[in-house]
C-alpha atoms as a PDB file:
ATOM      1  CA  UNK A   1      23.449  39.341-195.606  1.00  0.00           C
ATOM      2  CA  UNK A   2      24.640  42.418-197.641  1.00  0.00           C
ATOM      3  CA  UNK A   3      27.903  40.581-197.574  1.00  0.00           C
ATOM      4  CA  UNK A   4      26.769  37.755-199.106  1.00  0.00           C
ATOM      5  CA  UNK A   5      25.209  39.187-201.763  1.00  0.00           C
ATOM      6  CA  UNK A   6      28.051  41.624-203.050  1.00  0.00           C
ATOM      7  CA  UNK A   7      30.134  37.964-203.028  1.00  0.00           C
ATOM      8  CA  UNK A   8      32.429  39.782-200.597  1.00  0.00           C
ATOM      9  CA  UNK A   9      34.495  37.070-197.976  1.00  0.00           C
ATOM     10  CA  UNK A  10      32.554  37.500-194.831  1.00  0.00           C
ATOM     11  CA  UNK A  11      29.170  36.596-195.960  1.00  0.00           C
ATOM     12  CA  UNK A  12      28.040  33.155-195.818  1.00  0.00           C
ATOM     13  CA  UNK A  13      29.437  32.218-199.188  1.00  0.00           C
ATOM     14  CA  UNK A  14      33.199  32.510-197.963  1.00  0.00           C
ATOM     15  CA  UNK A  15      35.524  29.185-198.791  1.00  0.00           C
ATOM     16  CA  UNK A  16      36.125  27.119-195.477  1.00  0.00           C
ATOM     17  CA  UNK A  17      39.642  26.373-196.158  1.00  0.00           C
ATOM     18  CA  UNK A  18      40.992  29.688-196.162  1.00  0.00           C
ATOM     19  CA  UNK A  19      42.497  31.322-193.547  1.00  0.00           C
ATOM     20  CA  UNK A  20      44.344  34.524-194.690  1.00  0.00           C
ATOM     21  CA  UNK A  21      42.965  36.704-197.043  1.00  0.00           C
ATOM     22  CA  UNK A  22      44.906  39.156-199.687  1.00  0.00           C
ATOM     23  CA  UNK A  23      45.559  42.133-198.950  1.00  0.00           C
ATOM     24  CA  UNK A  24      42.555  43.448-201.683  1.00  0.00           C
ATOM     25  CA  UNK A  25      40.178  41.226-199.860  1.00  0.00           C
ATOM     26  CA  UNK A  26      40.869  42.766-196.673  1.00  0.00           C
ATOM     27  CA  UNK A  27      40.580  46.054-198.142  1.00  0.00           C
ATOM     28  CA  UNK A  28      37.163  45.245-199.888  1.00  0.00           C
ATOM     29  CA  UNK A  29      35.903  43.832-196.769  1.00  0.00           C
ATOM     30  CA  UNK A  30      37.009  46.819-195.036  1.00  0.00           C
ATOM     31  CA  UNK A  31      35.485  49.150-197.336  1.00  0.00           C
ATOM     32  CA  UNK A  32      32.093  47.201-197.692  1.00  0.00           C
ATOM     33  CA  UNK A  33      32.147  47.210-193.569  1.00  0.00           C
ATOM     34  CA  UNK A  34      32.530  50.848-193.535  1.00  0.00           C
ATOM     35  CA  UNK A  35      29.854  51.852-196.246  1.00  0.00           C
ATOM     36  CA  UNK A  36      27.414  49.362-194.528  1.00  0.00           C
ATOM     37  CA  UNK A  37      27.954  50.477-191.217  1.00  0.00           C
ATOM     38  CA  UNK A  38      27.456  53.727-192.665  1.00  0.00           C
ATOM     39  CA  UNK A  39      23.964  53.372-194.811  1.00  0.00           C
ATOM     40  CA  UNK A  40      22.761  51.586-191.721  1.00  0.00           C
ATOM     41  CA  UNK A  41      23.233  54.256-189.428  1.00  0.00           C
ATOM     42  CA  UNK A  42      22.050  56.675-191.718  1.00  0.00           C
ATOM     43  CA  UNK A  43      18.481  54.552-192.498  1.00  0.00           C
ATOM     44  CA  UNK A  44      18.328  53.646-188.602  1.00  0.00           C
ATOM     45  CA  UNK A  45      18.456  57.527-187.783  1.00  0.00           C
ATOM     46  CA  UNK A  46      16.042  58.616-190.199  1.00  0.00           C
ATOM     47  CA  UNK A  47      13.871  55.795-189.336  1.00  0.00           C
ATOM     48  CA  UNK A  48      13.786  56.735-185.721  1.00  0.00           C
ATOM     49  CA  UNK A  49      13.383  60.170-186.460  1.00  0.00           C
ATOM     50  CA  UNK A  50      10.473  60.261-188.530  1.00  0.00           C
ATOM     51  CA  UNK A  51       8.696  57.440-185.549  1.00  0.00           C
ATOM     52  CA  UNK A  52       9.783  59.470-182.520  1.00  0.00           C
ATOM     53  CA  UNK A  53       9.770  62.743-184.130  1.00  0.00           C
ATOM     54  CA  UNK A  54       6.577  62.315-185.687  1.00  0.00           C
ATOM     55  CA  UNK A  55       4.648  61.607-182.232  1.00  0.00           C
ATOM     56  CA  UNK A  56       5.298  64.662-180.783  1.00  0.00           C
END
């Protein structure tokens, strides 16, 4: 996933014997959750738009 990639905790590379994170961890995770949440929606709506909007 897009977590993976950026090395962010939450993708599949995260260290199993680890259960609390640092507070900067959280706060990247949070941010990277946000902005990907974010571009999705974004490419999901235009996406959508151009198929349905382009039909009629």
């Amino acid at each position: 996933g897009i977590l993976g990639k950026l090395g962010l905790p939450g993708g599949q590379a995260a260290p199993k014997g680890r259960t609390r994170e640092s507070p900067m961890e959280a706060a990247a995770k949070s941010a990277a959750r946000a902005i990907g949440s974010e571009v999705g929606r974004r490419i999901i709506r235009g996406v959508l738009g151009s198929i349905l909007g382009g039909r009629r």
